[in-house]
C-alpha atoms as a PDB file:
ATOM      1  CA  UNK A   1       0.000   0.000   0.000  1.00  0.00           C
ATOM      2  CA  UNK A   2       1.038   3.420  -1.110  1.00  0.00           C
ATOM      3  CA  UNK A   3       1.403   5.624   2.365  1.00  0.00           C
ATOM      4  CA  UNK A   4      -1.395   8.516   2.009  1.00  0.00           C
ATOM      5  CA  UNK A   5      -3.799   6.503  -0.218  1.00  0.00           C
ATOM      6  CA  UNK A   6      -7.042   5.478   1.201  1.00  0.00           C
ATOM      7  CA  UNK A   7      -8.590   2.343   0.699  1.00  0.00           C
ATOM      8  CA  UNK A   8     -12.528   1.812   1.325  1.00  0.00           C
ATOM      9  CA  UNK A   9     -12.271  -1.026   4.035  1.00  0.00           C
ATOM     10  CA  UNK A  10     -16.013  -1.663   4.701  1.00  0.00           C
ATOM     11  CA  UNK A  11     -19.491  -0.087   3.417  1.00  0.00           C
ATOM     12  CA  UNK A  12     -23.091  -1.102   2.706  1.00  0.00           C
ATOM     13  CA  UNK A  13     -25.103   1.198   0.137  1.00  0.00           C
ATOM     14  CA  UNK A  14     -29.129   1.333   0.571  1.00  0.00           C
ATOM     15  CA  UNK A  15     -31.496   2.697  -1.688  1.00  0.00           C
ATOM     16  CA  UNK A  16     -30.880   6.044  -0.596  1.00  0.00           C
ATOM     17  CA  UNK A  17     -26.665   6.566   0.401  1.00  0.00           C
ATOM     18  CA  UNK A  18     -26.108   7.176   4.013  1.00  0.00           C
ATOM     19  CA  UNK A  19     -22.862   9.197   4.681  1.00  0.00           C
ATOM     20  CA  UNK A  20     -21.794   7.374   7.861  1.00  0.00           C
ATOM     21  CA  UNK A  21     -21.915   3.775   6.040  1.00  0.00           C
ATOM     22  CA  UNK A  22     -18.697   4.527   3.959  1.00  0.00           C
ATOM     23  CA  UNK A  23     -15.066   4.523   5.863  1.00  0.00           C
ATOM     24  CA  UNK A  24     -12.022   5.060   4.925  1.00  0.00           C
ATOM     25  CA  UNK A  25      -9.356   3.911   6.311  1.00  0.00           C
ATOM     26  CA  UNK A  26      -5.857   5.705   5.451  1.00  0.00           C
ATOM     27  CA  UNK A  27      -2.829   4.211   5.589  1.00  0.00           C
ATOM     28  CA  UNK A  28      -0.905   7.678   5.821  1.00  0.00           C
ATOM     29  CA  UNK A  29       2.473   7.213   7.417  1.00  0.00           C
ATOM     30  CA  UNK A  30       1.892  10.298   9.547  1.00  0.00           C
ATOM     31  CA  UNK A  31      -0.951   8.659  11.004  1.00  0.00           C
ATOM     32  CA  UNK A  32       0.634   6.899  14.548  1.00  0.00           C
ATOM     33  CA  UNK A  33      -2.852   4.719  15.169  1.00  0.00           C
ATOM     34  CA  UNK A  34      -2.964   3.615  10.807  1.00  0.00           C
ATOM     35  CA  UNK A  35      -6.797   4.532  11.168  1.00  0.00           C
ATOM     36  CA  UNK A  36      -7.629   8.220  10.119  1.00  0.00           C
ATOM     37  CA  UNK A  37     -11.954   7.817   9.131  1.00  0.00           C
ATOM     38  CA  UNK A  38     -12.503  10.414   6.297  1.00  0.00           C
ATOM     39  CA  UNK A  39     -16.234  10.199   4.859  1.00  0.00           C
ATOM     40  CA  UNK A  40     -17.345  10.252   1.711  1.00  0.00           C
ATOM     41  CA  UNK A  41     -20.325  12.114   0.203  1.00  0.00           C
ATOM     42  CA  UNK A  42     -22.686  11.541  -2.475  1.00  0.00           C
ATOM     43  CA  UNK A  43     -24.906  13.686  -4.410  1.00  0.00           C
ATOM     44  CA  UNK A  44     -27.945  11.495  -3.941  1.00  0.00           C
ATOM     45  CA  UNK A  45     -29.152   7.504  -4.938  1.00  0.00           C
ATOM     46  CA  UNK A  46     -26.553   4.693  -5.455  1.00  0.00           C
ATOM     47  CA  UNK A  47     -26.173   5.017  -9.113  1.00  0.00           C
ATOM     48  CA  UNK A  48     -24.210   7.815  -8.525  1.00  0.00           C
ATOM     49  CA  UNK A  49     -20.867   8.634  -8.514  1.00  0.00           C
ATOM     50  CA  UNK A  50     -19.205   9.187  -5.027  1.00  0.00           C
ATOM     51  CA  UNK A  51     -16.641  11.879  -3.940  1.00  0.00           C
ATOM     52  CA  UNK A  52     -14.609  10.981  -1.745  1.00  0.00           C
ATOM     53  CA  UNK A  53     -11.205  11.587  -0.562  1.00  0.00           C
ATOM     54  CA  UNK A  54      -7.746  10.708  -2.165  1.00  0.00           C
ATOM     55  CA  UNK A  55      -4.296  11.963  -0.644  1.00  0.00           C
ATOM     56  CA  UNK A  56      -5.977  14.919   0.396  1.00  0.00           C
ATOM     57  CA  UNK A  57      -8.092  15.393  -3.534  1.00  0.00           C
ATOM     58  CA  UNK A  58     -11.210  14.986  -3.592  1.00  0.00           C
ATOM     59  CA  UNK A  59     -11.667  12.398  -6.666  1.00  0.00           C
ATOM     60  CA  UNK A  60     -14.616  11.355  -8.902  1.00  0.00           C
ATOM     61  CA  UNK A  61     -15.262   7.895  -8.888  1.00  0.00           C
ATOM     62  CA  UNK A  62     -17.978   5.378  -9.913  1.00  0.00           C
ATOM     63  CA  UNK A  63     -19.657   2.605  -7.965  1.00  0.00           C
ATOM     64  CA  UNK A  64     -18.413   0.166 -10.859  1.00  0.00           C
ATOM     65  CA  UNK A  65     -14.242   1.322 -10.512  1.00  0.00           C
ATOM     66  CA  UNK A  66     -15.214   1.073  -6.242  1.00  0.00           C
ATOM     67  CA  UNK A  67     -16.207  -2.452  -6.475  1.00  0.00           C
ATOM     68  CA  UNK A  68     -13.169  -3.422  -8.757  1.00  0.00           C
ATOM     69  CA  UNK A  69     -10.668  -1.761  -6.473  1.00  0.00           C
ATOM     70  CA  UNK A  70     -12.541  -3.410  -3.446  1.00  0.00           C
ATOM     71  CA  UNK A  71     -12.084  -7.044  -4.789  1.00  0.00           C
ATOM     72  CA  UNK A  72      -8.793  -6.295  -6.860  1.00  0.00           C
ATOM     73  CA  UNK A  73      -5.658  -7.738  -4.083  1.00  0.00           C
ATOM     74  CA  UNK A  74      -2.261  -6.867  -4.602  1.00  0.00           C
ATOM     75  CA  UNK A  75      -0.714 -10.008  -3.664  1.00  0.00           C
ATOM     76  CA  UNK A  76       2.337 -11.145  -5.461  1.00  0.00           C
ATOM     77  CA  UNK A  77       1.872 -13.983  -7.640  1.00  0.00           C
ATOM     78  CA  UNK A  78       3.199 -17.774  -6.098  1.00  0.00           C
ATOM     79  CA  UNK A  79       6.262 -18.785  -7.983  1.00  0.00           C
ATOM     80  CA  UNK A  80       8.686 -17.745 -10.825  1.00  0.00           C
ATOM     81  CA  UNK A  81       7.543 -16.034 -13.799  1.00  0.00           C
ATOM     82  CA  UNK A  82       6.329 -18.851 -16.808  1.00  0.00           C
ATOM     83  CA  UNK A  83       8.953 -17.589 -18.686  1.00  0.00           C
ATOM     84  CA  UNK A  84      11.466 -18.894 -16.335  1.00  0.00           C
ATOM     85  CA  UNK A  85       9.554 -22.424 -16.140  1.00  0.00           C
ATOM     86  CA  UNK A  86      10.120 -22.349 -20.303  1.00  0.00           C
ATOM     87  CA  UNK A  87      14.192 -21.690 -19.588  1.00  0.00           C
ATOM     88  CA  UNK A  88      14.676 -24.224 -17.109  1.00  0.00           C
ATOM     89  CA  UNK A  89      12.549 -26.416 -18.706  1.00  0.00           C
ATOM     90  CA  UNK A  90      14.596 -26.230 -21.912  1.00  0.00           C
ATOM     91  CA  UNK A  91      17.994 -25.991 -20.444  1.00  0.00           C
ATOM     92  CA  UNK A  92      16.728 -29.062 -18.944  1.00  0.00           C
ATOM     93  CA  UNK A  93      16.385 -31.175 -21.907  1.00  0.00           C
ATOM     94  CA  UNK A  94      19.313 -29.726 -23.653  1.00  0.00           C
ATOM     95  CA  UNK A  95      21.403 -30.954 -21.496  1.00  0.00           C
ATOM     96  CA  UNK A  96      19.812 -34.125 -21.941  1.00  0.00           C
ATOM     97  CA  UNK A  97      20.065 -34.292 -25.529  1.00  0.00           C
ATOM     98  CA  UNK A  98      23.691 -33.473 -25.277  1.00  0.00           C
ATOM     99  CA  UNK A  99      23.889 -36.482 -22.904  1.00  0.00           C
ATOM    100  CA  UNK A 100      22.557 -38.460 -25.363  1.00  0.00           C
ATOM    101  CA  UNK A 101      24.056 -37.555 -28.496  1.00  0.00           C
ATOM    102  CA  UNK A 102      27.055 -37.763 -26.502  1.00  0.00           C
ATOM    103  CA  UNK A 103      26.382 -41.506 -25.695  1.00  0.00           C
ATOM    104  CA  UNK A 104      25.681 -42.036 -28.965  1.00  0.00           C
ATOM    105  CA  UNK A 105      28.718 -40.976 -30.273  1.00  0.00           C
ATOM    106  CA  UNK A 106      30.285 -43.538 -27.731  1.00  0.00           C
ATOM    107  CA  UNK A 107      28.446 -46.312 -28.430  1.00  0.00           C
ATOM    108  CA  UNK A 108      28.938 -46.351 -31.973  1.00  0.00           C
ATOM    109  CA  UNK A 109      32.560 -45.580 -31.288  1.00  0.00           C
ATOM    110  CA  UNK A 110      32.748 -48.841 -28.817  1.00  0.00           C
ATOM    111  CA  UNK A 111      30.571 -50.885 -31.881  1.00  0.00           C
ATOM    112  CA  UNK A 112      33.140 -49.827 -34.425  1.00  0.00           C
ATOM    113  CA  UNK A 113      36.248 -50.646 -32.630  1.00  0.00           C
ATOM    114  CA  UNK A 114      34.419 -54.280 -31.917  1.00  0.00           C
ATOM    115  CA  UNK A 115      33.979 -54.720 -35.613  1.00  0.00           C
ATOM    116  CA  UNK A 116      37.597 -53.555 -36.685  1.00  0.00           C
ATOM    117  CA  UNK A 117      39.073 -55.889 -33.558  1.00  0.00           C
ATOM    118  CA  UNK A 118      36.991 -58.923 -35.160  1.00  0.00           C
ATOM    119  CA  UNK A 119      38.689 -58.047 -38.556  1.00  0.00           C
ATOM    120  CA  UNK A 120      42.334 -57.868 -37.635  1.00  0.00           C
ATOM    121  CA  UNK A 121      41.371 -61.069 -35.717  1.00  0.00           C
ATOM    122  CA  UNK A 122      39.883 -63.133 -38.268  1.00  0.00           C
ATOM    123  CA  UNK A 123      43.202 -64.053 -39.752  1.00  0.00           C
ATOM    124  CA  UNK A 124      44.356 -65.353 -36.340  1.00  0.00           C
ATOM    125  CA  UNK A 125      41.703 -67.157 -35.585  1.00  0.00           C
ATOM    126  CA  UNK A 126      41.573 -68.952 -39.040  1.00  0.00           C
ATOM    127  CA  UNK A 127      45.155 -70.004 -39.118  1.00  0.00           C
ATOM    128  CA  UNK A 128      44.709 -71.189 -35.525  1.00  0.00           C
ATOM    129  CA  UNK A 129      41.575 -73.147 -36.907  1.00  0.00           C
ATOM    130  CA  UNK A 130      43.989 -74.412 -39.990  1.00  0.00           C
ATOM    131  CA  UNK A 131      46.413 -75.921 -37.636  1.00  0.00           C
ATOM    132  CA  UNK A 132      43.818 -77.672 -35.345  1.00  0.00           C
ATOM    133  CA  UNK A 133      42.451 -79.366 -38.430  1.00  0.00           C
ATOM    134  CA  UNK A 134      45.561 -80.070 -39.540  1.00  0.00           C
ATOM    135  CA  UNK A 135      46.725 -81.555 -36.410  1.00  0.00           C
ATOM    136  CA  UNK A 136      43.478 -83.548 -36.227  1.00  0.00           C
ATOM    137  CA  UNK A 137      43.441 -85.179 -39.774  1.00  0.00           C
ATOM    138  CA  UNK A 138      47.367 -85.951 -39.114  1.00  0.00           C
ATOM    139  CA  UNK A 139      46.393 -87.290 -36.113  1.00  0.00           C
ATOM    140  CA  UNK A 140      43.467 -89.675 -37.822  1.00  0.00           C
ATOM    141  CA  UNK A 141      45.879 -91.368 -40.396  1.00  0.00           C
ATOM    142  CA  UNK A 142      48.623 -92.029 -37.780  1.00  0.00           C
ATOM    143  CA  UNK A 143      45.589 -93.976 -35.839  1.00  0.00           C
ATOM    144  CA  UNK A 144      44.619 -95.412 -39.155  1.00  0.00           C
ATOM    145  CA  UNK A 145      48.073 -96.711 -39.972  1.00  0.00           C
ATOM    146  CA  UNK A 146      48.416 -97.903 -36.332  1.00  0.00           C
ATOM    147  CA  UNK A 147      45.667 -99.948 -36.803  1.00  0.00           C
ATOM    148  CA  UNK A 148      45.476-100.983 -40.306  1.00  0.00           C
ATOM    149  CA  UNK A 149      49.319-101.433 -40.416  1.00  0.00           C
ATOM    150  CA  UNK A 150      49.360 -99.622 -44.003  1.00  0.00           C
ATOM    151  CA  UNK A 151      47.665 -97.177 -45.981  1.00  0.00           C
ATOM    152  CA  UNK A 152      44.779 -98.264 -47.840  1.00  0.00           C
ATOM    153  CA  UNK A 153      43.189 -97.078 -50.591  1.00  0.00           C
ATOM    154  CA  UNK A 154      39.175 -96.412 -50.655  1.00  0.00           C
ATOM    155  CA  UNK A 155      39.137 -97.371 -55.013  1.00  0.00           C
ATOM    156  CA  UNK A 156      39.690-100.995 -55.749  1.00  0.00           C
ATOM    157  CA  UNK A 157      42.330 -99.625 -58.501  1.00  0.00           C
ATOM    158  CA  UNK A 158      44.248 -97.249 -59.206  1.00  0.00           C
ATOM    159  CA  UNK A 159      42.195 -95.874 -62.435  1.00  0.00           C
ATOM    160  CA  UNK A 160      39.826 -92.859 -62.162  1.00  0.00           C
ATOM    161  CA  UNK A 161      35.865 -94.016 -62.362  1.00  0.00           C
ATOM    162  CA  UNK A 162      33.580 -91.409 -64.047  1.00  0.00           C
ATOM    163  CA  UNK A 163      30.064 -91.616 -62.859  1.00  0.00           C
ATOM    164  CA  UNK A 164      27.600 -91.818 -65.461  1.00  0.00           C
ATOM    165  CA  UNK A 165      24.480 -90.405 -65.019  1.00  0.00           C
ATOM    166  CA  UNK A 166      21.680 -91.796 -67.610  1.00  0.00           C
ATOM    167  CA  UNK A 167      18.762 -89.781 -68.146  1.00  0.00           C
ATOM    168  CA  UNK A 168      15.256 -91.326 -68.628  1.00  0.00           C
ATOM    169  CA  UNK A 169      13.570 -89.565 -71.361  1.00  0.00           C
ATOM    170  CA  UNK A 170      10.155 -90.388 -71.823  1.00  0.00           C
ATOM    171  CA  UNK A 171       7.936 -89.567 -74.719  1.00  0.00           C
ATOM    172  CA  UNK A 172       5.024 -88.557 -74.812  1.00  0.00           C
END
């Protein structure tokens, strides 16, 4: 509250406008007690417009601006402006999406040094898989020999058989 503005505190209106119905109260910071009554006056019936005192003026107002400044409240709003909200809101998810594009980046870093690691290792692992079956089919003719005493040979000669194929034609 301003100091030396009045505010109308309390005040019922009848048909006809009674002068000691309508207080104000001031708020004047030369006032020790805060309550200084100054009355209003009023030319006649409600519909009217009232007189009464401002800082020391005498002002023309309406019933209509009297009511609005009676239920208007000057209380500051809860909270941070909405516009502040929308800031930390998006610095919010920015840094978010920078998280994430960041562990994107790493992931598909990790993914391609997996892949290139497999490559340079696929020679390594194929001779090692060479010598193993090496060493294994090595390892079956010695047992053969031991056991057979020679080699033997699978063909009954020593001349190449081609295998005919005969196709059955049929006509019609």
């Amino acid at each position: 509250m301003v100091p030396g503005r009045y505010q109308i505190v309390n005040f019922t209106l009848d048909r006809t406008f009674d002068i000691t119905q309508l207080c104000v109260h001031s708020f004047n910071r030369h006032n020790a007690s805060g309550y200084a009554p100054y009355w209003g006056i009023s030319p006649g019936p409600v519909q009217g417009t009232l007189l009464f005192l401002i800082s020391g003026h005498w002002a023309l107002t309406s019933l209509y601006d009297m009511a609005n400044d009676l239920t208007q409240r000057n209380v500051p709003v809860r909270g941070f402006r909405p516009v502040y909200y929308l800031i930390g809101m998006h610095a919010i998810m920015a840094y978010g999406l920078y998280k994430l594009f960041i562990g994107t980046r790493e992931r598909n870093e990790l993914a391609r040094e997996k892949i290139w690691s497999r490559i340079h290792l696929i020679p390594l692992l194929q001779a090692e898989e060479d010598r193993d079956q090496a060493r294994r089919y090595f390892a079956d003719k010695a047992r053969e020999k031991e056991l057979l005493g020679t080699d033997t040979k699978i063909y009954n000669s020593d001349r190449y058989a081609w295998i005919h194929i005969i196709f059955a034609w049929q006509s019609c």
